[in-house]
PDB file of N, CA and C in Angstrom:
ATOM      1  N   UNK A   1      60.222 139.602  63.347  1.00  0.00           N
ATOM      2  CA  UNK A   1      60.066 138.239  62.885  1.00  0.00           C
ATOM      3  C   UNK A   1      60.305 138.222  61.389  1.00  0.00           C
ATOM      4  N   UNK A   2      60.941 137.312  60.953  1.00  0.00           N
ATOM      5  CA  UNK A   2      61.309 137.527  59.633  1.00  0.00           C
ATOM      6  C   UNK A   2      60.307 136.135  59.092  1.00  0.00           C
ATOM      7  N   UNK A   3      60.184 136.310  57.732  1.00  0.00           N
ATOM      8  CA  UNK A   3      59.404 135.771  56.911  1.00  0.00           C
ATOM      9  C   UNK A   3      59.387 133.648  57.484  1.00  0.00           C
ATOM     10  N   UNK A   4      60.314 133.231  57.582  1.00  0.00           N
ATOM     11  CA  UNK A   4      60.669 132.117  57.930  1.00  0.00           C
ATOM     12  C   UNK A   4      60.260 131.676  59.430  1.00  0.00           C
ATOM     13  N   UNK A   5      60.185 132.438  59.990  1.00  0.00           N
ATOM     14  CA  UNK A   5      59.708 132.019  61.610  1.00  0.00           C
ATOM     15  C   UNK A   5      57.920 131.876  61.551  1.00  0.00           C
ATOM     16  N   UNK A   6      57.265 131.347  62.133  1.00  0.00           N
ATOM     17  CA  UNK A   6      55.873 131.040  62.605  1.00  0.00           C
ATOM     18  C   UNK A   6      55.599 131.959  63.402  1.00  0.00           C
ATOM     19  N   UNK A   7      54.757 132.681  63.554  1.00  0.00           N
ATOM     20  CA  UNK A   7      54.609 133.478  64.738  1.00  0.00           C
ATOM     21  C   UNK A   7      54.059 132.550  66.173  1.00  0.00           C
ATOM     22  N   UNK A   8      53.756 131.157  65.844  1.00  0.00           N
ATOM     23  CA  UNK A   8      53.688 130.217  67.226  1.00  0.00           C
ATOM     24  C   UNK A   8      54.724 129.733  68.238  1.00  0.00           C
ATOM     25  N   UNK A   9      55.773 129.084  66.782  1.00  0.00           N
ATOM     26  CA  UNK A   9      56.923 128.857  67.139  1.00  0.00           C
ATOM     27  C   UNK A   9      58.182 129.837  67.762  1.00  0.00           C
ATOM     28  N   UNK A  10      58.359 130.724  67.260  1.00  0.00           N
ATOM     29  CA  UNK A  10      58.750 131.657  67.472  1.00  0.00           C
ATOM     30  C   UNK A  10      58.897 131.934  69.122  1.00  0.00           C
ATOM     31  N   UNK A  11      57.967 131.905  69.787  1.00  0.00           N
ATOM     32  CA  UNK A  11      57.921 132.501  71.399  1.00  0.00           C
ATOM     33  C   UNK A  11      57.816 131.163  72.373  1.00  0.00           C
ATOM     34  N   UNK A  12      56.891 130.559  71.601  1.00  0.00           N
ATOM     35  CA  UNK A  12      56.703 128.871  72.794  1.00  0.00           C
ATOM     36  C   UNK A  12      57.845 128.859  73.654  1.00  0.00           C
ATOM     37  N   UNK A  13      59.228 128.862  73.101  1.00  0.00           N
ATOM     38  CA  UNK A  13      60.179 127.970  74.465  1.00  0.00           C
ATOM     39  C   UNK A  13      60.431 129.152  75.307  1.00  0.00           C
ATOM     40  N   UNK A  14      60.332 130.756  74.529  1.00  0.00           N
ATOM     41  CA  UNK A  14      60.396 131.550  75.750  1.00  0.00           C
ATOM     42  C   UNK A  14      59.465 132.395  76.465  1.00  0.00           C
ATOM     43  N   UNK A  15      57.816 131.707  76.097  1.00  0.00           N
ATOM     44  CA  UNK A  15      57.094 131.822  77.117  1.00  0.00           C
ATOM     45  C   UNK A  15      56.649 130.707  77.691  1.00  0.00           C
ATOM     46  N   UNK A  16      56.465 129.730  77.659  1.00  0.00           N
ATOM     47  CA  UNK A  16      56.358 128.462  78.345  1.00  0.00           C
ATOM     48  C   UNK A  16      57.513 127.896  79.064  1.00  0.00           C
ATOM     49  N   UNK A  17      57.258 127.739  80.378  1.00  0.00           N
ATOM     50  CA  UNK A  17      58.128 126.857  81.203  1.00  0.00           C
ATOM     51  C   UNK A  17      58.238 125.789  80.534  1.00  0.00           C
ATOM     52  N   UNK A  18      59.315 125.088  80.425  1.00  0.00           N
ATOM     53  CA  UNK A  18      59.904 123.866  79.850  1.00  0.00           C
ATOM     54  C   UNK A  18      60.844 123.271  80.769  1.00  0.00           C
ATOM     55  N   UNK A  19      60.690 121.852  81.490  1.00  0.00           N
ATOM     56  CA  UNK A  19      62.227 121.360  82.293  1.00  0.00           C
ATOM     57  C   UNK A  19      63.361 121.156  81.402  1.00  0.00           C
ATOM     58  N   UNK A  20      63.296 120.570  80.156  1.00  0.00           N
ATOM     59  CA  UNK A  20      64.003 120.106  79.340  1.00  0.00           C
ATOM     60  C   UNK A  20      63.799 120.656  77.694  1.00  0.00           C
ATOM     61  N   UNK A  21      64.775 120.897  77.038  1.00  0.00           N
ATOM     62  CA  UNK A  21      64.328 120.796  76.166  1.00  0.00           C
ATOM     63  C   UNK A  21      65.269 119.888  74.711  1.00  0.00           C
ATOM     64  N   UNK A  22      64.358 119.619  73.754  1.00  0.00           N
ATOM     65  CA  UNK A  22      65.526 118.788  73.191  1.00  0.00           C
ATOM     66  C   UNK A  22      65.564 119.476  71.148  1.00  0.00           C
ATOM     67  N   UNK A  23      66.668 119.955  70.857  1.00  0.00           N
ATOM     68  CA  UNK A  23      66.675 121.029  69.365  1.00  0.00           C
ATOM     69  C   UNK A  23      67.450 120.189  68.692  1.00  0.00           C
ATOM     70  N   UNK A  24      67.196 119.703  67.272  1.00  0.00           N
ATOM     71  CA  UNK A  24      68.308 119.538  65.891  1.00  0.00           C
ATOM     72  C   UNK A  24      68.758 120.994  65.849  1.00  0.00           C
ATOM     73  N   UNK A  25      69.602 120.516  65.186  1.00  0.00           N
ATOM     74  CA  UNK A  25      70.600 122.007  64.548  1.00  0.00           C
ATOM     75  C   UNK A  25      70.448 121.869  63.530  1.00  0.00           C
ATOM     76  N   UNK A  26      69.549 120.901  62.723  1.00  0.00           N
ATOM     77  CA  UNK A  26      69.211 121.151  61.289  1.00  0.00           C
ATOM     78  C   UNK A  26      67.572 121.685  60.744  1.00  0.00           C
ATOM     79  N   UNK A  27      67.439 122.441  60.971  1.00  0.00           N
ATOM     80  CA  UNK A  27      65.703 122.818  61.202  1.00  0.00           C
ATOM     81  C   UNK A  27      65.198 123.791  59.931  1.00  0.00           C
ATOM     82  N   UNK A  28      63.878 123.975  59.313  1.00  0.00           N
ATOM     83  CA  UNK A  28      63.641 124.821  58.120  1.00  0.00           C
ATOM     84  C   UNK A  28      63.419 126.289  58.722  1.00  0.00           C
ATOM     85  N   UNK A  29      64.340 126.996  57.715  1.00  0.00           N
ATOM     86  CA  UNK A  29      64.080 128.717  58.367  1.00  0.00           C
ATOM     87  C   UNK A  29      65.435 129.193  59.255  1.00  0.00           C
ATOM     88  N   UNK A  30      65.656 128.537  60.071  1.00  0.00           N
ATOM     89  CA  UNK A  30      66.602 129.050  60.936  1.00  0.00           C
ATOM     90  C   UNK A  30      67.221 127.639  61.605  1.00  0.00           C
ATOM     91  N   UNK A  31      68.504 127.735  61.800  1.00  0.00           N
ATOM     92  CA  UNK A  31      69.499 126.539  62.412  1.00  0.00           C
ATOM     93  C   UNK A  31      68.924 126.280  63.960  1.00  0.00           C
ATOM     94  N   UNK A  32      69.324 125.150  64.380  1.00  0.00           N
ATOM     95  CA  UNK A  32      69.638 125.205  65.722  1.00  0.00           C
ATOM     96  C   UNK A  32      70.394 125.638  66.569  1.00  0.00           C
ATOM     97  N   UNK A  33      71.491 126.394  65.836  1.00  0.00           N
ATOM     98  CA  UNK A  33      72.704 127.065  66.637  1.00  0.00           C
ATOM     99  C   UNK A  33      71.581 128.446  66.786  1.00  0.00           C
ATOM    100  N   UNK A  34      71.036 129.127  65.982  1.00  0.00           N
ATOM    101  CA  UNK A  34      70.434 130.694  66.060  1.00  0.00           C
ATOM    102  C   UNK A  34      68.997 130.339  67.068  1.00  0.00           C
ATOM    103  N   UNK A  35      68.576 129.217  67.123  1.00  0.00           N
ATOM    104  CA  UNK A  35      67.475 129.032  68.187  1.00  0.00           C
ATOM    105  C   UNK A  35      68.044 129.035  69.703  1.00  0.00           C
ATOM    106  N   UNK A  36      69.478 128.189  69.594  1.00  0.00           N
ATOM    107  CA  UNK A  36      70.046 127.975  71.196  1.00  0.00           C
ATOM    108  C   UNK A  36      70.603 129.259  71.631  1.00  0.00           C
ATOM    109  N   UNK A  37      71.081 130.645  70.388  1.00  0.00           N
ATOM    110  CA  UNK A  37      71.768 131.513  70.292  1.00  0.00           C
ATOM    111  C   UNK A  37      70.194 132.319  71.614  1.00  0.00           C
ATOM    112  N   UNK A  38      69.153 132.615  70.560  1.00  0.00           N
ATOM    113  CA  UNK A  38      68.268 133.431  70.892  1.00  0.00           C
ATOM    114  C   UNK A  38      67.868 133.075  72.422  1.00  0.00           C
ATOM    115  N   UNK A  39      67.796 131.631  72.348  1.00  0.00           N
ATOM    116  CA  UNK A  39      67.485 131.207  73.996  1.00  0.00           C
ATOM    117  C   UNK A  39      67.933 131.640  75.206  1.00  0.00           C
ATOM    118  N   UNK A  40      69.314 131.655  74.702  1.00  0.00           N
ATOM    119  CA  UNK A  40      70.765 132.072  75.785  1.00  0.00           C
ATOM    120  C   UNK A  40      70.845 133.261  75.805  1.00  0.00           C
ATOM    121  N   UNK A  41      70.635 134.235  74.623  1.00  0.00           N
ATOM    122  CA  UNK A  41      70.405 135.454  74.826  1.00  0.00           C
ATOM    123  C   UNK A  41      69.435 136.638  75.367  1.00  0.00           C
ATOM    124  N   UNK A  42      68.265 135.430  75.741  1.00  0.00           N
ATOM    125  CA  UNK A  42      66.968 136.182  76.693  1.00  0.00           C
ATOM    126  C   UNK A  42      66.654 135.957  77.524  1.00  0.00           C
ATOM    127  N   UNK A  43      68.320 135.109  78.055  1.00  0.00           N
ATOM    128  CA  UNK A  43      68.569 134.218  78.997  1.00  0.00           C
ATOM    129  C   UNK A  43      67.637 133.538  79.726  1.00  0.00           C
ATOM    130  N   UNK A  44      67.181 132.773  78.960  1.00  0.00           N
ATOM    131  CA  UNK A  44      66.414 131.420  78.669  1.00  0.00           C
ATOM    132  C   UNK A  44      67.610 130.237  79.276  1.00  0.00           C
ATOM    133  N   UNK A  45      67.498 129.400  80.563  1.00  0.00           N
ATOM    134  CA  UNK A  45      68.284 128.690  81.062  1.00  0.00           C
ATOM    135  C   UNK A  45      67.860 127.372  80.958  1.00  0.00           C
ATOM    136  N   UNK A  46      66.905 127.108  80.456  1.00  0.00           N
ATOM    137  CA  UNK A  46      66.138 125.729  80.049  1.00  0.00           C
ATOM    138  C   UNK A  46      66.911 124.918  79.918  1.00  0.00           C
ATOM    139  N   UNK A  47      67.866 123.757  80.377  1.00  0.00           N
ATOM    140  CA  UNK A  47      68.430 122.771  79.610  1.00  0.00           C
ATOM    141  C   UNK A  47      68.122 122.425  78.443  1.00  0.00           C
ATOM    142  N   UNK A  48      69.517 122.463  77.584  1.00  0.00           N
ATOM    143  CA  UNK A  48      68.769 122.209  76.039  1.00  0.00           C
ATOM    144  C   UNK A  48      70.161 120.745  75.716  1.00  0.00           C
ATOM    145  N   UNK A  49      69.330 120.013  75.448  1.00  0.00           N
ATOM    146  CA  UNK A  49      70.275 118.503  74.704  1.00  0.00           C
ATOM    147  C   UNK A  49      69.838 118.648  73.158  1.00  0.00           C
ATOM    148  N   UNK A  50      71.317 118.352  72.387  1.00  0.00           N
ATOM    149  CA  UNK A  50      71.028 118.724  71.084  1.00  0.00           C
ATOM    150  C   UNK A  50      71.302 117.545  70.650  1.00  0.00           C
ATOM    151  N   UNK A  51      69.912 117.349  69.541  1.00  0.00           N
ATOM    152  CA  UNK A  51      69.903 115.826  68.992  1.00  0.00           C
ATOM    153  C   UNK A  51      69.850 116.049  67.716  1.00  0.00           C
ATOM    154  N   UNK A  52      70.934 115.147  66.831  1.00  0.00           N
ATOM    155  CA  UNK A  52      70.998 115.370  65.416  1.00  0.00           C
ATOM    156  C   UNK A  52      72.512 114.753  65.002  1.00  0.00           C
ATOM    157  N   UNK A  53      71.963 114.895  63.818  1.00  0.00           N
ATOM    158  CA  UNK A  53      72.730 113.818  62.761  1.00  0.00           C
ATOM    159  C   UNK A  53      74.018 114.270  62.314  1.00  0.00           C
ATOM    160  N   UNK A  54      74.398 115.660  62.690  1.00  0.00           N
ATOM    161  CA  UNK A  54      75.610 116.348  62.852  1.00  0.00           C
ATOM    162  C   UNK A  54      76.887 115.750  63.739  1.00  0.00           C
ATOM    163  N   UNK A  55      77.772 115.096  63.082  1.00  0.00           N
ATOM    164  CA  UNK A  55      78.548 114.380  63.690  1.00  0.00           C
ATOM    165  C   UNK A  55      80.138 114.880  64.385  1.00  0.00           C
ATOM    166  N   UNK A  56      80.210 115.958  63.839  1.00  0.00           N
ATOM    167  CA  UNK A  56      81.705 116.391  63.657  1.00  0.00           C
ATOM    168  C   UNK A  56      81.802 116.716  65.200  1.00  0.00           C
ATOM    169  N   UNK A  57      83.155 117.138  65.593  1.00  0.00           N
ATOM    170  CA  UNK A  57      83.423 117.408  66.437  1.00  0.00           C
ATOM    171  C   UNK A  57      83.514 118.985  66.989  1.00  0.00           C
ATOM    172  N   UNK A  58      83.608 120.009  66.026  1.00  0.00           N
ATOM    173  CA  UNK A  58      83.290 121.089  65.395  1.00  0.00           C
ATOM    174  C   UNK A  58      82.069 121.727  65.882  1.00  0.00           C
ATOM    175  N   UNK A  59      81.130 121.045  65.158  1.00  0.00           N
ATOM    176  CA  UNK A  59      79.493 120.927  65.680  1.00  0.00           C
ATOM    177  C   UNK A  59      79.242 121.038  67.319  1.00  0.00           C
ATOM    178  N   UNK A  60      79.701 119.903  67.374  1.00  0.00           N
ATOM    179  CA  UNK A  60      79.523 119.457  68.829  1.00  0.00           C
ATOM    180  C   UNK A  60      80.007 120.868  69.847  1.00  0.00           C
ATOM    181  N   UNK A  61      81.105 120.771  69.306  1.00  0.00           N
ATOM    182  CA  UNK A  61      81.831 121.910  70.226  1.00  0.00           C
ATOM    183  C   UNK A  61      80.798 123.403  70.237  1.00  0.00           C
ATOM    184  N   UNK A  62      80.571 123.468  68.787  1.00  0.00           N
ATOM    185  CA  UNK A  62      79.519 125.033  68.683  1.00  0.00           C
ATOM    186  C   UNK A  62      78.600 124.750  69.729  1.00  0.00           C
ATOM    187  N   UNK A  63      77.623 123.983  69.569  1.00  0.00           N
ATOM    188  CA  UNK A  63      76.360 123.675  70.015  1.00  0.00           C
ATOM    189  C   UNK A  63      77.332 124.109  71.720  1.00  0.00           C
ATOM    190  N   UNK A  64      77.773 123.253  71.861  1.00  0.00           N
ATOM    191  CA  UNK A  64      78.567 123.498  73.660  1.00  0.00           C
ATOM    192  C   UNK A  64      78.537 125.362  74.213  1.00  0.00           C
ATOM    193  N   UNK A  65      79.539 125.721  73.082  1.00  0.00           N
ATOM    194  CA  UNK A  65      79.936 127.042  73.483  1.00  0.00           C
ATOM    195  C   UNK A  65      78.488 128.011  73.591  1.00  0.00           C
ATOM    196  N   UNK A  66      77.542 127.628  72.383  1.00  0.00           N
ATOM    197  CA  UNK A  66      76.106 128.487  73.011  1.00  0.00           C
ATOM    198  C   UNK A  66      75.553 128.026  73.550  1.00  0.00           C
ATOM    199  N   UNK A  67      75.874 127.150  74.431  1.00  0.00           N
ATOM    200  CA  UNK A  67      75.115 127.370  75.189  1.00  0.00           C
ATOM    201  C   UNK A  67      73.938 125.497  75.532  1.00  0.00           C
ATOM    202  N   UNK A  68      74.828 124.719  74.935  1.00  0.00           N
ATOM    203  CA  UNK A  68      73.870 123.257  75.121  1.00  0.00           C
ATOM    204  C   UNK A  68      74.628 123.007  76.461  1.00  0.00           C
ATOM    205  N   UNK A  69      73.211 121.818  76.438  1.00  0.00           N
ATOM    206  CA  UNK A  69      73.849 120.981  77.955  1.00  0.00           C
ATOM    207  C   UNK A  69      74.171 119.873  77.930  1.00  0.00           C
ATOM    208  N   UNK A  70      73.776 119.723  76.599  1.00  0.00           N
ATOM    209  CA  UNK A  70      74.136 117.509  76.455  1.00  0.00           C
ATOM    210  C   UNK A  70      74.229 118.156  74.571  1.00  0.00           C
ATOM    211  N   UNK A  71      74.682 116.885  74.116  1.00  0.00           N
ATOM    212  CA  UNK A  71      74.814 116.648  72.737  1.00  0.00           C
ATOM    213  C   UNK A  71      75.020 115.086  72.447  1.00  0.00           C
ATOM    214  N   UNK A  72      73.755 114.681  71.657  1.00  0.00           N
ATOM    215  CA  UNK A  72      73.833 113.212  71.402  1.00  0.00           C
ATOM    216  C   UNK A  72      73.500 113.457  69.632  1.00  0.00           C
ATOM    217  N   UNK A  73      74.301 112.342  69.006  1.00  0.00           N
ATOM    218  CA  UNK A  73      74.657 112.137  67.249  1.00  0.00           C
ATOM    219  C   UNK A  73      73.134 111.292  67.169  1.00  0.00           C
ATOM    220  N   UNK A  74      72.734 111.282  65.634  1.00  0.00           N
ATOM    221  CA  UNK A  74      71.749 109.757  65.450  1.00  0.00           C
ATOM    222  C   UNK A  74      72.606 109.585  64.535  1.00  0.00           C
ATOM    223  N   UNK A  75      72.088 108.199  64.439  1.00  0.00           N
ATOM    224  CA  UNK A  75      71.588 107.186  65.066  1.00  0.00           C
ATOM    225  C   UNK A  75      71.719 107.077  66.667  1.00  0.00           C
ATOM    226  N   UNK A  76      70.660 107.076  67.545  1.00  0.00           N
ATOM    227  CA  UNK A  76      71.004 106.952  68.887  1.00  0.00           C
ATOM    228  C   UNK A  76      70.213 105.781  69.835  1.00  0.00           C
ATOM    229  N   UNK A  77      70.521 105.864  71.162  1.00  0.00           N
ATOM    230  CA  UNK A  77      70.094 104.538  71.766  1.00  0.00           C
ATOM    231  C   UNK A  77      68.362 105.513  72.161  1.00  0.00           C
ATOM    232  N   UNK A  78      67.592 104.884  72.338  1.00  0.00           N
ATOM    233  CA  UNK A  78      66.667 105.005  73.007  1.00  0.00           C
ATOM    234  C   UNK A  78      66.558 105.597  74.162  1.00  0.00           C
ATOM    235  N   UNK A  79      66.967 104.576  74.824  1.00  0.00           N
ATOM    236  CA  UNK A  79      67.746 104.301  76.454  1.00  0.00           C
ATOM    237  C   UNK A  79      68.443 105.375  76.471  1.00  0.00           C
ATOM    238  N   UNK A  80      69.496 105.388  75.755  1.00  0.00           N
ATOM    239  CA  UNK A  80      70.442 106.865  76.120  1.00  0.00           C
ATOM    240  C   UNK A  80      70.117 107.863  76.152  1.00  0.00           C
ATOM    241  N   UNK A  81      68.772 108.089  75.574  1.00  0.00           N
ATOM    242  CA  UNK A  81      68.470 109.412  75.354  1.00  0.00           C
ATOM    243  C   UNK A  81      67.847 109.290  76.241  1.00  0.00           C
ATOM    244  N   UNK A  82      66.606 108.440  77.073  1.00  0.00           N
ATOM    245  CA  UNK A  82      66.035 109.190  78.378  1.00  0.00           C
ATOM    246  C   UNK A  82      67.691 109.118  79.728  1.00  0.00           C
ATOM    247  N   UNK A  83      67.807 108.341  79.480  1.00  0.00           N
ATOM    248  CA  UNK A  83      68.745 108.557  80.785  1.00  0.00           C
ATOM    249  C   UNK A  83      69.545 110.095  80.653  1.00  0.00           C
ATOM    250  N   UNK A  84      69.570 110.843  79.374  1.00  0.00           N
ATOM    251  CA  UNK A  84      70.726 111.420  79.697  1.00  0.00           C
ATOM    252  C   UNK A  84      69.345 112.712  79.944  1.00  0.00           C
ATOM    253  N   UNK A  85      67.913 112.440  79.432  1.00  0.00           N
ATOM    254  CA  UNK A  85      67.237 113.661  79.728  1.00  0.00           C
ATOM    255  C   UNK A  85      66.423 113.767  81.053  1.00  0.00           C
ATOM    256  N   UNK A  86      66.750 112.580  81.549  1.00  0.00           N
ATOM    257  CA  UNK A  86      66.383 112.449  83.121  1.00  0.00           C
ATOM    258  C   UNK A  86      67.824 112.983  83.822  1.00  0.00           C
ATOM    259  N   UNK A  87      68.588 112.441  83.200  1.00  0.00           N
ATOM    260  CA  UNK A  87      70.083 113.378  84.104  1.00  0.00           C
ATOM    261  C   UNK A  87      70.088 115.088  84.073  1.00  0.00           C
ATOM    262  N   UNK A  88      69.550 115.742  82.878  1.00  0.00           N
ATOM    263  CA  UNK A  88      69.343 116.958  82.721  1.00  0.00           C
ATOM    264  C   UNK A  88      67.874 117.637  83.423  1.00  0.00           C
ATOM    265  N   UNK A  89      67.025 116.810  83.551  1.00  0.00           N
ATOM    266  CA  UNK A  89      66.137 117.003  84.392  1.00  0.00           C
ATOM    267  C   UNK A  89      66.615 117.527  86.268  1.00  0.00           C
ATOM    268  N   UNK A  90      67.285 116.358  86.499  1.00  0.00           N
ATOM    269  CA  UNK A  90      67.633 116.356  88.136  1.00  0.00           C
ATOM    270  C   UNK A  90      68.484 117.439  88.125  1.00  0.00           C
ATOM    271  N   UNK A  91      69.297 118.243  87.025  1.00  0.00           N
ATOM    272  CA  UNK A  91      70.323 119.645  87.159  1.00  0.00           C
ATOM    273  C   UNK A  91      69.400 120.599  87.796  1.00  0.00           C
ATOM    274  N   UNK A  92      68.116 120.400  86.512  1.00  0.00           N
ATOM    275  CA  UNK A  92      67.112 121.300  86.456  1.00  0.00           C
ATOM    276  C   UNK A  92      67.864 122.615  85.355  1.00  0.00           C
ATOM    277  N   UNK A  93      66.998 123.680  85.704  1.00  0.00           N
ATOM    278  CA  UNK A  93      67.779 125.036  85.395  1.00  0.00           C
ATOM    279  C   UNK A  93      68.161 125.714  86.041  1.00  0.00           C
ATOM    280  N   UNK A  94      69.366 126.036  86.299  1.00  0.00           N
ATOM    281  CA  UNK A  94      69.554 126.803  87.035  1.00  0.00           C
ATOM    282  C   UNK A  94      69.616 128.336  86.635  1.00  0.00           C
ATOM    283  N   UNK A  95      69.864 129.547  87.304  1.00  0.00           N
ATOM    284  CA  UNK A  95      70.074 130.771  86.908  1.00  0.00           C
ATOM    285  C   UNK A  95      71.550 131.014  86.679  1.00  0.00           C
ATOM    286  N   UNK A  96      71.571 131.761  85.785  1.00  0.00           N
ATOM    287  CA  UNK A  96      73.127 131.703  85.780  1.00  0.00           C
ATOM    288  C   UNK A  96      73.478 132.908  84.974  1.00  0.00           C
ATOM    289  N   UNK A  97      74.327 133.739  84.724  1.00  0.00           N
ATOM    290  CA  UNK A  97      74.511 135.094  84.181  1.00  0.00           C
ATOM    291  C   UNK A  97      74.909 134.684  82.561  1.00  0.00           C
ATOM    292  N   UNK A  98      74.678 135.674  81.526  1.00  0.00           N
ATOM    293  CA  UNK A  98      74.961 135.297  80.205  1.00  0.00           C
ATOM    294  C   UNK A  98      76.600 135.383  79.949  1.00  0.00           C
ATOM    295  N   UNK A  99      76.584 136.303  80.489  1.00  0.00           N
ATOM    296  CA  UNK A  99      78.269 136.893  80.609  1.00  0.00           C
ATOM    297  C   UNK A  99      78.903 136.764  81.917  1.00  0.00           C
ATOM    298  N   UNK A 100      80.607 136.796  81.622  1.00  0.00           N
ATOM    299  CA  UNK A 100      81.384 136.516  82.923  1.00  0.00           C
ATOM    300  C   UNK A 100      81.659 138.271  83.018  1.00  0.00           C
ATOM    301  N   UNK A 101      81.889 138.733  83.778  1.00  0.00           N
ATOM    302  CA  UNK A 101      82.635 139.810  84.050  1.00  0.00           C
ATOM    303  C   UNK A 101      83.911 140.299  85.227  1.00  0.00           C
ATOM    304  N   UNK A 102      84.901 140.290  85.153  1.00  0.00           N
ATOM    305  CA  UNK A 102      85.913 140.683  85.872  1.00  0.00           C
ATOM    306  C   UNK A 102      86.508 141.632  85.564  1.00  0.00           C
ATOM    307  N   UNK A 103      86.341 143.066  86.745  1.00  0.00           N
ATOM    308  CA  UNK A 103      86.827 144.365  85.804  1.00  0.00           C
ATOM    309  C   UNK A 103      86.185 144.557  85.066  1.00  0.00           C
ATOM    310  N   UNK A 104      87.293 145.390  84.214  1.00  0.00           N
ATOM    311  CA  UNK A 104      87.040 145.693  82.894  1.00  0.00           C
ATOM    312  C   UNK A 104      86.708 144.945  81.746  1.00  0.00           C
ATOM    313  N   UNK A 105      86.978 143.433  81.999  1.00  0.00           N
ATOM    314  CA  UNK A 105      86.831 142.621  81.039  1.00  0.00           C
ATOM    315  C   UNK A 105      85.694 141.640  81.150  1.00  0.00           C
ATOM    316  N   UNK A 106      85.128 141.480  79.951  1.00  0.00           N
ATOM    317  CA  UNK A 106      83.881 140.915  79.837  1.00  0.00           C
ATOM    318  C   UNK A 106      83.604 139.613  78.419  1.00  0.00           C
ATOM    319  N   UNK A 107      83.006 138.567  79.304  1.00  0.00           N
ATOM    320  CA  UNK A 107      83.290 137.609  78.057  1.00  0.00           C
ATOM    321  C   UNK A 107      81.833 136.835  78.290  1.00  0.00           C
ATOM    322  N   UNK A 108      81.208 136.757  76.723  1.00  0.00           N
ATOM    323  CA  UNK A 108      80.349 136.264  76.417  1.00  0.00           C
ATOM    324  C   UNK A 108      80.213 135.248  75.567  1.00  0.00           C
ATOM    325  N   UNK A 109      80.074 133.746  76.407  1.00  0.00           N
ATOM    326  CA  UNK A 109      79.997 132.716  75.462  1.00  0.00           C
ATOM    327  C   UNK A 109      79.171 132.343  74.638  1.00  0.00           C
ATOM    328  N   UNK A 110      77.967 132.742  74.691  1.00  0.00           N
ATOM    329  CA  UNK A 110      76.787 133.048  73.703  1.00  0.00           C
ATOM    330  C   UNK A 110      76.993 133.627  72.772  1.00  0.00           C
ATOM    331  N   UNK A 111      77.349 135.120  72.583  1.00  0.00           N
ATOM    332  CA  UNK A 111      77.528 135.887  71.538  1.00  0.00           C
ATOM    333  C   UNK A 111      79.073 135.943  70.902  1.00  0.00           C
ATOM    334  N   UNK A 112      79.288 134.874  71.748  1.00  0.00           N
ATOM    335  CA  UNK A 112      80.973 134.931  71.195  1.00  0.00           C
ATOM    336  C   UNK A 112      81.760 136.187  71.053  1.00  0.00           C
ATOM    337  N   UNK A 113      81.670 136.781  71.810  1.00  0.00           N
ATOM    338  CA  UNK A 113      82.506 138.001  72.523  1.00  0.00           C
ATOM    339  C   UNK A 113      83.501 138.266  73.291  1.00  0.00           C
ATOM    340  N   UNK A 114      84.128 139.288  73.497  1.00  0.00           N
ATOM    341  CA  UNK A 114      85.077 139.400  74.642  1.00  0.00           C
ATOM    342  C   UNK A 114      85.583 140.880  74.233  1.00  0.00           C
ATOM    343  N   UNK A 115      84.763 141.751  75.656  1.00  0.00           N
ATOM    344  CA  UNK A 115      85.490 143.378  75.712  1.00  0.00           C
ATOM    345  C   UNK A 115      85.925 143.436  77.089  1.00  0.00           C
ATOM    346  N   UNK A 116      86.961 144.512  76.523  1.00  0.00           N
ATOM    347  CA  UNK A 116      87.727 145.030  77.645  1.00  0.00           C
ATOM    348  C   UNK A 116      88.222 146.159  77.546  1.00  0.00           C
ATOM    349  N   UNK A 117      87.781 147.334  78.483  1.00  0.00           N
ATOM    350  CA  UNK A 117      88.258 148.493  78.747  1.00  0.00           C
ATOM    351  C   UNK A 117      87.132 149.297  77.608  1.00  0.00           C
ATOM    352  N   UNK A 118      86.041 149.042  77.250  1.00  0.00           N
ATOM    353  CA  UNK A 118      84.760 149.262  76.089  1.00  0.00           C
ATOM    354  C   UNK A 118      85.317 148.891  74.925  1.00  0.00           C
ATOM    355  N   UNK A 119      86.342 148.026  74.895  1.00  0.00           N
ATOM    356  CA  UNK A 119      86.445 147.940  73.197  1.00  0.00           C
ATOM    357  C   UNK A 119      86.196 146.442  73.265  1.00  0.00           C
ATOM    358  N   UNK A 120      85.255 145.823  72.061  1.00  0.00           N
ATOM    359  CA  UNK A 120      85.575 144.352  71.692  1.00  0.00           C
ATOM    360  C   UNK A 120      86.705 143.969  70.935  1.00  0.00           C
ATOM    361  N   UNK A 121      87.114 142.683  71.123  1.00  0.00           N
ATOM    362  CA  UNK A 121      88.100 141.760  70.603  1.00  0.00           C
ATOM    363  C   UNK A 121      87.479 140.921  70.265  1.00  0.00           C
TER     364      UNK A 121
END
């Protein structure tokens, strides 16, 4: 644990069952990309909708590739936001592997990886 983490915060989403969960990517201490990173990597399958003021398309896309399940900008609707966390509710979580593997080749959208034959690319 490094100086910036809480030792409360820190474990809550990956010892507590959660149906949903909802992260900024702008947070003190550590981003929301390195919280959704750590989630996905202790393969933590929680639905996560990322809410925040980060508009780009860029953003959006990161948050996707580690691993989000929704992404809504603020200013936002109210309304939109339960409907879309009742829509992520009824998915639920499912189980699902961190990595793809075929063969020799192996690709990790979390850690943003990709080996093949033991070497990374």
């Amino acid at each position: 644990m490094n100086n910036s983490e809480s030792p409360g915060r820190k474990w809550l989403a990956r010892e507590q069952p959660f149906d949903v969960g909802v992260l900024d990517l702008i947070l003190p201490g550590m981003s929301g990309y390195e919280v959704l990173k750590r989630l996905r990597r202790s393969e933590n399958w929680t639905p996560v909708l990322v809410l925040t003021a980060k508009d780009d398309e860029y953003d959006e896309a990161d948050a996707f590739d580690l691993g989000a399940d929704d992404y809504l900008t603020k200013p936002f609707s109210y309304v939109v936001l339960l409907a879309r966390l009742r829509a992520l509710l009824r998915r639920g979580a499912p189980e699902r592997p961190a990595a793809l593997t075929l063969a020799d080749l192996r690709l990790d959208p979390a850690a943003r990886t990709v080996h093949r034959g033991g070497r990374s690319n």
